[in-house]
N, C-alpha and C. Protein backbone atom coordinates (compact mmCIF):
# COMPACT_ATOMS: atom_id res chain seq x y z
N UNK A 1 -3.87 -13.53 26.69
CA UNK A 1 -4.14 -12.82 25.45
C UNK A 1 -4.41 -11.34 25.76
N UNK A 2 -4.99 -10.74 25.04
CA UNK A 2 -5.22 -9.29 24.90
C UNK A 2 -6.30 -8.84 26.00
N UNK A 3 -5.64 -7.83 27.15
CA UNK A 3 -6.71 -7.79 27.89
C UNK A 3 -7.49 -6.56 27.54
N UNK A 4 -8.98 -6.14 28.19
CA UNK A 4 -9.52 -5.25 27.82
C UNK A 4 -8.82 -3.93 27.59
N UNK A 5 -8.17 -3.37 28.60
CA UNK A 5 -7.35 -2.15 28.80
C UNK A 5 -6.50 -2.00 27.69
N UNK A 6 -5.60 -2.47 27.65
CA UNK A 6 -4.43 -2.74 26.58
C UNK A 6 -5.38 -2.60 24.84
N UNK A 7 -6.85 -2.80 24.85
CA UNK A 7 -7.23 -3.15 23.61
C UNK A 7 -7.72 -1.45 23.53
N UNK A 8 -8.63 -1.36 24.66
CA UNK A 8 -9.08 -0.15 24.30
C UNK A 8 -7.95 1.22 24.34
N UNK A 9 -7.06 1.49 24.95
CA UNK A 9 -5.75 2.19 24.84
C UNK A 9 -5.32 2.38 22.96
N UNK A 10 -5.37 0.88 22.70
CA UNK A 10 -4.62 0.60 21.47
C UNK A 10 -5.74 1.43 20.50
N UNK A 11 -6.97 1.11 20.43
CA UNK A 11 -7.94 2.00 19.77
C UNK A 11 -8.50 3.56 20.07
N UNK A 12 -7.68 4.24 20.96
CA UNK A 12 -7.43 5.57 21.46
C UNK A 12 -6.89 5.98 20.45
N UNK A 13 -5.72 5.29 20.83
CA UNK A 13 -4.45 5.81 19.78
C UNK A 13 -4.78 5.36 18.24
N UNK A 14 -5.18 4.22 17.99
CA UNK A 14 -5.43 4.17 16.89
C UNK A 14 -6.46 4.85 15.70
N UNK A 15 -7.23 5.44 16.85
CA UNK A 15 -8.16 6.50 16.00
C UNK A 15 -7.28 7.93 16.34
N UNK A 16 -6.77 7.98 17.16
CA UNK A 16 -6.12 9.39 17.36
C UNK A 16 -5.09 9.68 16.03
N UNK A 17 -4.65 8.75 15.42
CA UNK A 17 -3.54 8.32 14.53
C UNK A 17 -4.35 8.95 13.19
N UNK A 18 -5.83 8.08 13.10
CA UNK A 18 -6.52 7.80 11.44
C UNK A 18 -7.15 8.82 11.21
N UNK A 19 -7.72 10.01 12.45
CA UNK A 19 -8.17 10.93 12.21
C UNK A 19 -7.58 11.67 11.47
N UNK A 20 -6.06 12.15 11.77
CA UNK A 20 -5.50 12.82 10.89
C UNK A 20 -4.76 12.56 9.88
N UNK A 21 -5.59 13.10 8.35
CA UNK A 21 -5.38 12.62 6.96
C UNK A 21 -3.75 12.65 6.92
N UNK A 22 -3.39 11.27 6.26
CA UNK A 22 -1.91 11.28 5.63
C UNK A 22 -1.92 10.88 4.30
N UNK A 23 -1.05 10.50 3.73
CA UNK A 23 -0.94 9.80 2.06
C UNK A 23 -2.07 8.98 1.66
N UNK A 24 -2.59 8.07 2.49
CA UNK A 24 -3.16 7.17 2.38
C UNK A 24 -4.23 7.80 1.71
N UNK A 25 -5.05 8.68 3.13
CA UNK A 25 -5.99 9.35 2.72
C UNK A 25 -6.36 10.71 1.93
N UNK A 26 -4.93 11.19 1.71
CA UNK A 26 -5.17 12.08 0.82
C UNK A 26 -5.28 11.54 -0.68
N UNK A 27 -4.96 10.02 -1.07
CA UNK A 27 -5.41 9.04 -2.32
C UNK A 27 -6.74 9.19 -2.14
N UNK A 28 -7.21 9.23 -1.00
CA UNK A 28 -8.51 8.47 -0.95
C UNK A 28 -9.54 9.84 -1.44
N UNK A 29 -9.35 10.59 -0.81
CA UNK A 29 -10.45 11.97 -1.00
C UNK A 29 -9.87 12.21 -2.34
N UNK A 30 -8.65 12.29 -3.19
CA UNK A 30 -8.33 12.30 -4.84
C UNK A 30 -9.61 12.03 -5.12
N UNK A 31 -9.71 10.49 -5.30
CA UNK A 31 -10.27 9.71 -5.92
C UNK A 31 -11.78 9.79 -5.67
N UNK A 32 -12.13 10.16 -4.31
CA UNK A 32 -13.43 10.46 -4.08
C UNK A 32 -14.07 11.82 -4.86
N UNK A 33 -13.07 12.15 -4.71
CA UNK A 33 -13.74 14.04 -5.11
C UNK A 33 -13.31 13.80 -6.48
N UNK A 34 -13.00 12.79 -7.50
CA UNK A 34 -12.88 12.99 -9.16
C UNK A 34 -13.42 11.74 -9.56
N UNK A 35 -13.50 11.30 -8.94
CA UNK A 35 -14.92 9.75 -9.39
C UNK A 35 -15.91 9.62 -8.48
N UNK A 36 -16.24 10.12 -7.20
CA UNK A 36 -17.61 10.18 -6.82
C UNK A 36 -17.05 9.32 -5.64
N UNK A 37 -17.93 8.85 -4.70
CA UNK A 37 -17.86 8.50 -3.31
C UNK A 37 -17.38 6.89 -3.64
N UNK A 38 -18.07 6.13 -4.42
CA UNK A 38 -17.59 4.66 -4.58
C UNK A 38 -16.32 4.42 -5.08
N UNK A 39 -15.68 5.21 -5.73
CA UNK A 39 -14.50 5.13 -6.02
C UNK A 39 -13.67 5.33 -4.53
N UNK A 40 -13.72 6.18 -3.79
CA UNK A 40 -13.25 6.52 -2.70
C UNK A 40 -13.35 5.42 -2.03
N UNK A 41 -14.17 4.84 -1.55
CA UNK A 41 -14.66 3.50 -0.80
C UNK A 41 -13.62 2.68 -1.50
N UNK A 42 -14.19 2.14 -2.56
CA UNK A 42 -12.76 0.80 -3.41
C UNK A 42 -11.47 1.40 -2.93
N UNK A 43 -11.08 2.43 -2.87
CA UNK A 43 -9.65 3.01 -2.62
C UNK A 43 -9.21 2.50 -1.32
N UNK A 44 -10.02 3.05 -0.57
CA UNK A 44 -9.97 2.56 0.63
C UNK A 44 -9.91 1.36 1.12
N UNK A 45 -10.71 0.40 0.56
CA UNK A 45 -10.55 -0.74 0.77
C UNK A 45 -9.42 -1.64 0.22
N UNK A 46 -8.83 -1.14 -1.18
CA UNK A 46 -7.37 -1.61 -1.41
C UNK A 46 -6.66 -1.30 -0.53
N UNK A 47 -6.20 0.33 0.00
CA UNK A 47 -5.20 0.20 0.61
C UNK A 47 -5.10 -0.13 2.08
N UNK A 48 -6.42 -0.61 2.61
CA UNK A 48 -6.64 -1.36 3.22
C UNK A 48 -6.19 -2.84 3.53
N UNK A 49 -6.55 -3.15 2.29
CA UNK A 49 -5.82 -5.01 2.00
C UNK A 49 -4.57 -4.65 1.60
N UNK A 50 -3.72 -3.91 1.31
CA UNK A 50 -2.22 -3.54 1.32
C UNK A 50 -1.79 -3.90 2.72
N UNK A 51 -2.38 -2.60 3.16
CA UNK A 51 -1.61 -2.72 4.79
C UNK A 51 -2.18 -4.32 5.63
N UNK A 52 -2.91 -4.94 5.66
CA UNK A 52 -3.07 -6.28 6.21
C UNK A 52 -2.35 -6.91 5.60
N UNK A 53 -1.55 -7.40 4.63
CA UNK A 53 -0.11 -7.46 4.04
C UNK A 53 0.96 -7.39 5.11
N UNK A 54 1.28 -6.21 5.51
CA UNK A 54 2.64 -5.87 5.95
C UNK A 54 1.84 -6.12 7.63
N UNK A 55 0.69 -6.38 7.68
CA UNK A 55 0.71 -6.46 9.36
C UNK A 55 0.56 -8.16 9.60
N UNK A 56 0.44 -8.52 8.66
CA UNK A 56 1.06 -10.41 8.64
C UNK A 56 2.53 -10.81 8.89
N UNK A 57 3.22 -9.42 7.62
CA UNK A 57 4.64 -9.64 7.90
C UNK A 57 5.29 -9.09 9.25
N UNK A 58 4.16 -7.90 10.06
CA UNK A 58 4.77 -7.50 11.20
C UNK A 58 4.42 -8.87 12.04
N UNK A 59 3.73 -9.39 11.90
CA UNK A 59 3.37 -10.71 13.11
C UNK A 59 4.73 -11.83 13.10
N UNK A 60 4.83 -12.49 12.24
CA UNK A 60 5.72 -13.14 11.94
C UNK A 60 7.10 -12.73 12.02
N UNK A 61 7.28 -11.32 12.27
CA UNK A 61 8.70 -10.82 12.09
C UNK A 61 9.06 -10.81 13.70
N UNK A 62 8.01 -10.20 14.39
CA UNK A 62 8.16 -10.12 16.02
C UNK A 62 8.06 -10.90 16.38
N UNK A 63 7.55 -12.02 16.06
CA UNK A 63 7.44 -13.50 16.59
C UNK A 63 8.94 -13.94 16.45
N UNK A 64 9.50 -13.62 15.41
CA UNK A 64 10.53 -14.03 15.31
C UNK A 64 11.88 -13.53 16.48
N UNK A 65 11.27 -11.93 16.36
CA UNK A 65 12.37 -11.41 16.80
C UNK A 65 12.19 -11.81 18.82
N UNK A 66 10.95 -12.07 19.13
CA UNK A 66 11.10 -12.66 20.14
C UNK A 66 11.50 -13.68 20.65
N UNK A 67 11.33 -14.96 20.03
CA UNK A 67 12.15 -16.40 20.22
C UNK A 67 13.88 -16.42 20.24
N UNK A 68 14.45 -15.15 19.28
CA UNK A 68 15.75 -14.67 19.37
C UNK A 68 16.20 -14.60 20.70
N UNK A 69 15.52 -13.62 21.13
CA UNK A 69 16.05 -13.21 22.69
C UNK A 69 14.73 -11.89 23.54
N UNK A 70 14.96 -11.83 24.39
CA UNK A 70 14.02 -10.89 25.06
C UNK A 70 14.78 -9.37 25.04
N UNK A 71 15.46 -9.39 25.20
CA UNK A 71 16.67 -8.31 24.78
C UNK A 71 16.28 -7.52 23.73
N UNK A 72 16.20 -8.49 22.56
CA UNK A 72 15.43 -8.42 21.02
C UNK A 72 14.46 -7.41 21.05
N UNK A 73 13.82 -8.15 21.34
CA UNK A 73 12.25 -7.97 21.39
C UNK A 73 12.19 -6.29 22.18
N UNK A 74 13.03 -6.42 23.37
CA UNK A 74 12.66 -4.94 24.06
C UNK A 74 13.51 -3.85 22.95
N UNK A 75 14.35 -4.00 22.15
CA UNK A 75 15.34 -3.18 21.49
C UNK A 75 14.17 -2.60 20.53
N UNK A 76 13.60 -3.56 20.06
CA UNK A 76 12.88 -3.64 19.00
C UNK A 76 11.52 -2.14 19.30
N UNK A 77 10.84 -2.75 20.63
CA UNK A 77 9.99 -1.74 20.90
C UNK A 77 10.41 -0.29 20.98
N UNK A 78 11.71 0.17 21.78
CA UNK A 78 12.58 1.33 21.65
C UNK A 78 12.45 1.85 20.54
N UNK A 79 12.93 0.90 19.40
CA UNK A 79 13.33 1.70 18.21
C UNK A 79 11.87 2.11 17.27
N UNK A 80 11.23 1.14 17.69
CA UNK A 80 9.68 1.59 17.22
C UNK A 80 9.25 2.95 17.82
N UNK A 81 9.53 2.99 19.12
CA UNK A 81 9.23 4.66 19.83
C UNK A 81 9.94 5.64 19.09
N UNK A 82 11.50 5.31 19.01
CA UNK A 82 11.98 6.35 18.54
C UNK A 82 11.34 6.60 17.02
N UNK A 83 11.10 5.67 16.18
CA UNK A 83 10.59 6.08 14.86
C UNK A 83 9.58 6.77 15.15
N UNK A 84 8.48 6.54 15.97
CA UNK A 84 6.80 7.10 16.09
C UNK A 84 7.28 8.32 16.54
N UNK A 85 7.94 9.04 17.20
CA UNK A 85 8.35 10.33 17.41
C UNK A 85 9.16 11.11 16.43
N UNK A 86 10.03 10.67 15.06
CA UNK A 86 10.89 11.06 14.16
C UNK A 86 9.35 10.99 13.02
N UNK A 87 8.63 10.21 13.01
CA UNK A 87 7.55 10.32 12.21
C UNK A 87 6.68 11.80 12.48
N UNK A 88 6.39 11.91 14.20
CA UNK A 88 5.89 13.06 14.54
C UNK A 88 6.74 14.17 13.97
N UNK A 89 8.02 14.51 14.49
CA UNK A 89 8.90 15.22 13.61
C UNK A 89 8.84 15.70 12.49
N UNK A 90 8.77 15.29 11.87
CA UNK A 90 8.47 15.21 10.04
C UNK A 90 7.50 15.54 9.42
N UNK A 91 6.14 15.42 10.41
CA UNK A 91 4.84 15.92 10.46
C UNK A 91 4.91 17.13 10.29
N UNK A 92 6.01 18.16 11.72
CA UNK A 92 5.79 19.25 12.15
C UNK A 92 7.25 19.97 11.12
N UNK A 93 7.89 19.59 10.66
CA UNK A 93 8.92 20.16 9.53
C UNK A 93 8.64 19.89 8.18
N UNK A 94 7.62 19.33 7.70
CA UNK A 94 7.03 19.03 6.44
C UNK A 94 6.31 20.62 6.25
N UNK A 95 6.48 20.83 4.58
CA UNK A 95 5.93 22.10 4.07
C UNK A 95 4.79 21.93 3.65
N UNK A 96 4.39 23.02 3.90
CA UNK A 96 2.37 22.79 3.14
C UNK A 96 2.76 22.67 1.85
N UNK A 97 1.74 21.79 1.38
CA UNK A 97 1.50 21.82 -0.05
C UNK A 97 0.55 22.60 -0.36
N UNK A 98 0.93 23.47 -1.86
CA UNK A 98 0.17 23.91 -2.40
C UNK A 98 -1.59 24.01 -2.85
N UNK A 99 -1.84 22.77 -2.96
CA UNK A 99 -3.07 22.77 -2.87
C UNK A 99 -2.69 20.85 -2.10
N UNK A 100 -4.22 20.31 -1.59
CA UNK A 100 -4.49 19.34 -0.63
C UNK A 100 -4.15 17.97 -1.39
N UNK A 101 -4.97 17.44 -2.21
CA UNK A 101 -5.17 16.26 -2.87
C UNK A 101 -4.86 16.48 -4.00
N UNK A 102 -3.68 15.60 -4.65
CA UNK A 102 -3.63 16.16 -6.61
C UNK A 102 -5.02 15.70 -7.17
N UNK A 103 -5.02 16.22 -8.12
CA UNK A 103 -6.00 15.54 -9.13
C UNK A 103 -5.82 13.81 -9.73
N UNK A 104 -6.91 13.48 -9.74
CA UNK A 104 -6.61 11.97 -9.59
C UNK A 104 -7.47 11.68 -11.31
N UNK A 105 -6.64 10.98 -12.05
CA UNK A 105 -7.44 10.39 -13.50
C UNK A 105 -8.77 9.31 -13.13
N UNK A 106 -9.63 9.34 -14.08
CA UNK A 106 -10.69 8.36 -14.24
C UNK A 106 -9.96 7.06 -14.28
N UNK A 107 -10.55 6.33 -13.81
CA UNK A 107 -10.30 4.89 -13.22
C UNK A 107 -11.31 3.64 -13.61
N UNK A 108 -11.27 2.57 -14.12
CA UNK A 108 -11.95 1.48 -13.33
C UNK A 108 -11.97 1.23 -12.05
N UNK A 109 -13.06 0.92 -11.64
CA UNK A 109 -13.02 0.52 -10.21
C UNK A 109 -12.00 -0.42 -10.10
N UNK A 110 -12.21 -1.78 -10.26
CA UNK A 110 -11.21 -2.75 -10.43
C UNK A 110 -9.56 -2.17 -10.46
N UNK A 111 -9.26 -1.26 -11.47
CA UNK A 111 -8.32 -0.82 -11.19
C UNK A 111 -7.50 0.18 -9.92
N UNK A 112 -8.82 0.91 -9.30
CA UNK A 112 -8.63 1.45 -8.07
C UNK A 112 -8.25 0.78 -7.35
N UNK A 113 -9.13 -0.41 -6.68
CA UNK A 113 -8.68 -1.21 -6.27
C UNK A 113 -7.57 -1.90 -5.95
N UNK A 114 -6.87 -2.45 -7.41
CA UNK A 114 -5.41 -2.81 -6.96
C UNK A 114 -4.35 -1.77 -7.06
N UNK A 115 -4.87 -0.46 -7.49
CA UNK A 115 -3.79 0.41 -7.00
C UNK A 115 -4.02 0.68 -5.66
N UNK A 116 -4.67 0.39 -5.21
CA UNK A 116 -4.58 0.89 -3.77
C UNK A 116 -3.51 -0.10 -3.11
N UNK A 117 -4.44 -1.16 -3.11
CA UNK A 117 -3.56 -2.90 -2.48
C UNK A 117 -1.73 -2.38 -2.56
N UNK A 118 -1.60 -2.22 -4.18
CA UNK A 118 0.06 -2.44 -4.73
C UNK A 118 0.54 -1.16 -3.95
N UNK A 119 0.34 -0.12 -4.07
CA UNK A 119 0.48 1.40 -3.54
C UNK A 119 0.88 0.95 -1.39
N UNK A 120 0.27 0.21 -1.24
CA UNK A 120 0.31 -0.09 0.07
C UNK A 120 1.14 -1.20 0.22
N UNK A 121 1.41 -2.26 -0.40
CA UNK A 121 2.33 -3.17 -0.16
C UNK A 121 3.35 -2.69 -0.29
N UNK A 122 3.89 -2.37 -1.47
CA UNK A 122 4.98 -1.95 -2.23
C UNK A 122 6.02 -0.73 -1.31
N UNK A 123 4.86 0.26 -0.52
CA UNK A 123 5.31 0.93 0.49
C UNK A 123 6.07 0.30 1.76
N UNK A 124 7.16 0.75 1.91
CA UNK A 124 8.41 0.57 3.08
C UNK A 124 8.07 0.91 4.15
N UNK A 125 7.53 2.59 3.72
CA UNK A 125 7.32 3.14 4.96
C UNK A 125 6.39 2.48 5.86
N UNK A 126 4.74 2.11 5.54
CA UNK A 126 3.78 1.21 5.72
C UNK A 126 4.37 -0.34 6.92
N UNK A 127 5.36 -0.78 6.46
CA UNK A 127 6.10 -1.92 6.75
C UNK A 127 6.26 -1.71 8.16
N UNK A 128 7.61 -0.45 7.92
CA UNK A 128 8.24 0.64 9.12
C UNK A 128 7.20 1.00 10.55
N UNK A 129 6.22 1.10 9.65
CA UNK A 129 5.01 1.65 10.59
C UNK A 129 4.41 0.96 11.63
N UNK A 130 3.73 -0.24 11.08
CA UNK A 130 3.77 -1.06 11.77
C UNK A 130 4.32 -2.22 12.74
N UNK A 131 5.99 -1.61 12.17
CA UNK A 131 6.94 -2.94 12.76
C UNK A 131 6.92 -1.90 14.04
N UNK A 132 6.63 -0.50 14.13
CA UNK A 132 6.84 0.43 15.27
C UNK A 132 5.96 0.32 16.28
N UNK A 133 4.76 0.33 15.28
CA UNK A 133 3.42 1.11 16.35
C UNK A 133 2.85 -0.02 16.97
N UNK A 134 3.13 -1.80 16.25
CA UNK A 134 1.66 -2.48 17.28
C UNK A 134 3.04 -3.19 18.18
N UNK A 135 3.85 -2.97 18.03
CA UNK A 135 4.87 -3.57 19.39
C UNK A 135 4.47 -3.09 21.02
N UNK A 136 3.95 -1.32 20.41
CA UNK A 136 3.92 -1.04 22.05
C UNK A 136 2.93 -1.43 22.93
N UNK A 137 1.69 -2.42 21.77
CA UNK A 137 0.59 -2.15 22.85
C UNK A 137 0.89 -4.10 22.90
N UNK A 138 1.37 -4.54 22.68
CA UNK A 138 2.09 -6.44 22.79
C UNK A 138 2.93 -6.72 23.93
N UNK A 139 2.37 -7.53 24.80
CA UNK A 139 2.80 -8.21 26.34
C UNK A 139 3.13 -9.21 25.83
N UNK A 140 4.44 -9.60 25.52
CA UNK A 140 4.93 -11.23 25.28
C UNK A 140 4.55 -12.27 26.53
N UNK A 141 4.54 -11.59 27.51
CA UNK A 141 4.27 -12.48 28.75
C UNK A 141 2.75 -13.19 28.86
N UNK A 142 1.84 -12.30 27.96
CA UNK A 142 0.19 -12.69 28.27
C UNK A 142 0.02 -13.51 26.78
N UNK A 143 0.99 -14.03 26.07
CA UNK A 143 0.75 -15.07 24.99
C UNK A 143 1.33 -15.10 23.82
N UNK A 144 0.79 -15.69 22.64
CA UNK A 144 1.56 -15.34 21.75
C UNK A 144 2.02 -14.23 21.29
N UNK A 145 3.10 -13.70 21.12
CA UNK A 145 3.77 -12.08 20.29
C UNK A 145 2.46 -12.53 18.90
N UNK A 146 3.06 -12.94 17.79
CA UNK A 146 2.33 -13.21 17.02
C UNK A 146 0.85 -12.46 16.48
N UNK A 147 0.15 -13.89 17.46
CA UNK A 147 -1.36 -13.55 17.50
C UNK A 147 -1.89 -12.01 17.73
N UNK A 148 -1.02 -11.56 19.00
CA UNK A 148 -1.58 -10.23 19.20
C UNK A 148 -0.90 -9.38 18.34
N UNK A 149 0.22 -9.78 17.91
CA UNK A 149 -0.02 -8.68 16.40
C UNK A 149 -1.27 -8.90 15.49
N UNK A 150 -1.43 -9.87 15.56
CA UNK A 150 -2.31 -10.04 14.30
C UNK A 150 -3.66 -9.32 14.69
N UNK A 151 -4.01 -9.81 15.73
CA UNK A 151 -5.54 -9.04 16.27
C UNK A 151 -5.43 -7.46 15.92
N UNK A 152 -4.44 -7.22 16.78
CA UNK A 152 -4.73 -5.68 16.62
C UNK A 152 -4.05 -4.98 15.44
N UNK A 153 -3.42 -6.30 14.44
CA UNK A 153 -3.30 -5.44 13.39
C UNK A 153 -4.35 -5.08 12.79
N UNK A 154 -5.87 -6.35 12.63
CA UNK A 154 -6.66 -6.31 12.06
C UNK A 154 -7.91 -5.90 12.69
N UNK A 155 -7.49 -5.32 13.96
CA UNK A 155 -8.43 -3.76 14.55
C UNK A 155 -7.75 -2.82 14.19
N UNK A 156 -6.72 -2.63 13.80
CA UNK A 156 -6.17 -1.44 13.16
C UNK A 156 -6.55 -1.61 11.51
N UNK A 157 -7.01 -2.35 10.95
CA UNK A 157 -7.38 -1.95 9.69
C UNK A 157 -9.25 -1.90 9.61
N UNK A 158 -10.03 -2.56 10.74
CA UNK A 158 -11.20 -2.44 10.73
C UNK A 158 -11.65 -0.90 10.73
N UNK A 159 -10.76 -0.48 12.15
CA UNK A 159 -10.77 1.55 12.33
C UNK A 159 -10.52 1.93 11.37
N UNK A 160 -9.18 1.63 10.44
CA UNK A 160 -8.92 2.32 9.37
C UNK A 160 -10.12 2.67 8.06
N UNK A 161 -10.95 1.48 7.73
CA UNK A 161 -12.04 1.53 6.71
C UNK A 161 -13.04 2.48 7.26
N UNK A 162 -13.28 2.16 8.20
CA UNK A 162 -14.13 2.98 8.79
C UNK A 162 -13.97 4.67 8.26
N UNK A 163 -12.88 5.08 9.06
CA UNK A 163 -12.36 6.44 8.73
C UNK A 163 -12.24 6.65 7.70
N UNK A 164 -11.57 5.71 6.75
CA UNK A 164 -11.57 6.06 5.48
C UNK A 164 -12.48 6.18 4.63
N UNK A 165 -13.36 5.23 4.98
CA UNK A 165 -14.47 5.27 4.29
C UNK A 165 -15.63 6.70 4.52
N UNK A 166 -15.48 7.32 5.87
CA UNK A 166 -16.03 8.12 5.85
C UNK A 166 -15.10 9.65 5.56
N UNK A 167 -14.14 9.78 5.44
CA UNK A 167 -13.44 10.54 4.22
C UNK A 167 -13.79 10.74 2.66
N UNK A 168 -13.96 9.66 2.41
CA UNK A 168 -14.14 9.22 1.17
C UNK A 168 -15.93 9.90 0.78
N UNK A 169 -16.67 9.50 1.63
CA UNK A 169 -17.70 10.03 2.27
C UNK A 169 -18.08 11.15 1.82
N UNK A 170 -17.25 11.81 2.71
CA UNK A 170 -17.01 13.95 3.36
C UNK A 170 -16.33 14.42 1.87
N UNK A 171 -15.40 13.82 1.26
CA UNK A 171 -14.95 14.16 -0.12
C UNK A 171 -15.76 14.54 -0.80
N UNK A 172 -17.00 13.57 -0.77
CA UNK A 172 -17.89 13.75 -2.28
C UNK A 172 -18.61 14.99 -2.46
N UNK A 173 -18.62 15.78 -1.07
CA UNK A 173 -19.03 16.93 -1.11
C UNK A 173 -18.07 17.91 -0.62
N UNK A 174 -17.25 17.49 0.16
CA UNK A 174 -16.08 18.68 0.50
C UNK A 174 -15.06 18.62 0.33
N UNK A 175 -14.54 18.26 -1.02
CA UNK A 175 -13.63 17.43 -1.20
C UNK A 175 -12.61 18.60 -1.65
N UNK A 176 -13.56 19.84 -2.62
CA UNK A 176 -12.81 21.26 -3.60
C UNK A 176 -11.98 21.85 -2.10
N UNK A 177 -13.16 22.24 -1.01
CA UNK A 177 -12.59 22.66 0.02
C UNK A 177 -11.61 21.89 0.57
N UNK A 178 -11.57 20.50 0.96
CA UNK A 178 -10.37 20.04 1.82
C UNK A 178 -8.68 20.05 0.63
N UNK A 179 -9.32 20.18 -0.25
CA UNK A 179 -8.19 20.10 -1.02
C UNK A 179 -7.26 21.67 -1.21
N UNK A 180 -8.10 22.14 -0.91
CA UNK A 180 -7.16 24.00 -0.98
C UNK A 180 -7.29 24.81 0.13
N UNK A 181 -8.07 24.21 1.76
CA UNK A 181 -8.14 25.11 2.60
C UNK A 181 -6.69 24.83 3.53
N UNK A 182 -5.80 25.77 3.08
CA UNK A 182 -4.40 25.96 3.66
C UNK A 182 -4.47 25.44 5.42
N UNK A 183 -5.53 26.37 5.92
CA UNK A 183 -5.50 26.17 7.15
C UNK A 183 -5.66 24.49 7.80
N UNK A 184 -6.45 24.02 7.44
CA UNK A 184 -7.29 22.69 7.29
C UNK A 184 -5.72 21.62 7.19
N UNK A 185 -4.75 21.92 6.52
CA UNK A 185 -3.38 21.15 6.19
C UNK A 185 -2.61 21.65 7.07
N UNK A 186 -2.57 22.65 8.16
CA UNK A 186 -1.52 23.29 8.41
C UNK A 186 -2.02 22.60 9.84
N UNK A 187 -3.25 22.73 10.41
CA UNK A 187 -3.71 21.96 11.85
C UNK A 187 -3.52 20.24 11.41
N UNK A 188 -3.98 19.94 10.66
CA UNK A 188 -4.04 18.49 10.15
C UNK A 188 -2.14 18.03 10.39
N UNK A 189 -1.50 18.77 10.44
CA UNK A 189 -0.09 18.60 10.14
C UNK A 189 0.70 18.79 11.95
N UNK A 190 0.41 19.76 12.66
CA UNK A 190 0.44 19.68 13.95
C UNK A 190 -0.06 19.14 14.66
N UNK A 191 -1.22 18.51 14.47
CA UNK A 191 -1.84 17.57 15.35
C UNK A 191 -1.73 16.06 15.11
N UNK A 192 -1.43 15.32 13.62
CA UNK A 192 -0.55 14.54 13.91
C UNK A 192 0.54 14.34 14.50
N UNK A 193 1.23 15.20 14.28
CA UNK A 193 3.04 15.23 14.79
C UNK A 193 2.70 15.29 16.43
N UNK A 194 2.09 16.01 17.06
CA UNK A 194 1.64 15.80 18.18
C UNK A 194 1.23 14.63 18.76
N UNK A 195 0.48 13.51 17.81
CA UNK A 195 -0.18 12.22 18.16
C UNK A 195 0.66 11.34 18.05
N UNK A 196 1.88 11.71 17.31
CA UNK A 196 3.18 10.34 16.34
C UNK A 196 3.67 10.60 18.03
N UNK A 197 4.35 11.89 18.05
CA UNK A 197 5.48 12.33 19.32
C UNK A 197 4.45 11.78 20.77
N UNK A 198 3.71 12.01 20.50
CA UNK A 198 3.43 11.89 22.24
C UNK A 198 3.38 10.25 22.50
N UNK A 199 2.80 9.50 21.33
CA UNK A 199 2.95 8.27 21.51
C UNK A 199 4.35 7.47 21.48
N UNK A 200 5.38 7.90 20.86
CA UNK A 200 6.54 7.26 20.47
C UNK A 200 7.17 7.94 22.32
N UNK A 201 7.18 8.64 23.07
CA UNK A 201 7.63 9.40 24.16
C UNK A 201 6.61 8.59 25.47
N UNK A 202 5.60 8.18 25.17
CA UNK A 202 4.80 7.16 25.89
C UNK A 202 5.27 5.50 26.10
N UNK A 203 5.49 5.34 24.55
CA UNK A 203 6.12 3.94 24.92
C UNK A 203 7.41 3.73 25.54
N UNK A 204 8.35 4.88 25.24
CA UNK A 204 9.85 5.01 25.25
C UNK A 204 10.26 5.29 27.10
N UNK A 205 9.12 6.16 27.79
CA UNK A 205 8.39 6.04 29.39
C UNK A 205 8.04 5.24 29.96
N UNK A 206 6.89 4.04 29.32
CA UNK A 206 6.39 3.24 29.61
C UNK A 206 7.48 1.95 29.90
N UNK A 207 8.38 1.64 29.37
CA UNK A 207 9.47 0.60 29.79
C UNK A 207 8.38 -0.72 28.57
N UNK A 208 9.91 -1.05 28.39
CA UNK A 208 9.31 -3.08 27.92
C UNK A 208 9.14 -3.64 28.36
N UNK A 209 8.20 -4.59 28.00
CA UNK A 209 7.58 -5.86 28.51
C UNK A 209 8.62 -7.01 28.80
N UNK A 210 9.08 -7.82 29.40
CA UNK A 210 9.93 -8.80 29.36
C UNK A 210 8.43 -10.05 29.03
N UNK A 211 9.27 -11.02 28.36
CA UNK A 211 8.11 -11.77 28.64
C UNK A 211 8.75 -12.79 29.56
């Protein structure tokens, strides 16, 4: 199963990833900074249970694609690198927006909630993401493909609340500022693309696992 190294690596990167705000969390500080901090939290926690969604369907899909062939399975990790670096890309050729977070309408909680969930399922990209990113840190040889998707999908959504939640947090009071300080979007935007690229160029170095 999952050895220590391989776990803590995976949570390097995985906070190196959540630190810097994307879609997700620019919903999240919306909603924090125009309904108050608990709204932010529920947000978070939908699109939270969204993405544990698509990291069930990443388990089951690599499971699959491993019993296919080993061949599979290594193609598979490649093309996950190459996406995590075309993601970095996109980071660093994406235009600032005008101001940070749109303005977000009054809400039921309840309704935050499952917009978050639907907002996150319904997303492709989300899917994409994960069929990329938890392949590289998965040794078919040390057990089930599967399972260790599943673990570290669902250490990748434990980190995620976390962060988000403390966004959501930092919103309720700095929310006017994160939303219009140009600079604040313009580092936030290079230093992901830096974290997508260096990781997708790590795994693509690192070679596949045979199992």
């Amino acid at each position: 199963m999952l050895q220590p190294a391989q776990i803590q690596l995976f949570i390097l990167a995985s906070l190196a990833l959540l630190v810097a705000p994307g879609p997700a969390v620019l919903y999240i500080v919306a909603r924090s900074v125009s309904q108050g901090r608990l709204a932010g939290m529920v947000s978070a926690a939908g699109v939270q249970m969204g993405a544990s969604v698509h990291i069930v369907a990443a388990a089951l899909g690599l499971s699959a694609v491993l019993l296919s062939s080993a061949l599979a399975f290594n193609i598979v990790k490649y093309l996950g690198a190459a996406y995590l670096i075309y993601l970095g890309a996109r980071q660093w050729l994406a235009r600032e927006p005008a101001t940070g977070a749109p303005a977000a309408p009054h809400e039921p909680l309840r309704r935050i909630f499952a917009q978050g969930v639907v907002v996150n399922v319904l997303n492709p990209k989300t899917a994409l993401f994960f069929f990329a990113f938890l392949p590289q840190f998965v040794d078919p040889a040390r057990g089930d493909v599967a399972a260790q998707v599943l673990l570290l999908g669902l250490l990748f959504v434990a980190l995620a609340i976390v962060n988000d939640g403390a966004y959501a947090l930092l919103a309720g009071s700095l929310g006017n500022w994160l939303r219009g300080n140009r600079c604040f979007w313009s580092g936030q935007r290079i230093f992901a693309g830096a974290v997508y690229v260096g990781l997708g160029v790590m795994a693509a170095f690192s070679g596949a696992s045979n199992p």
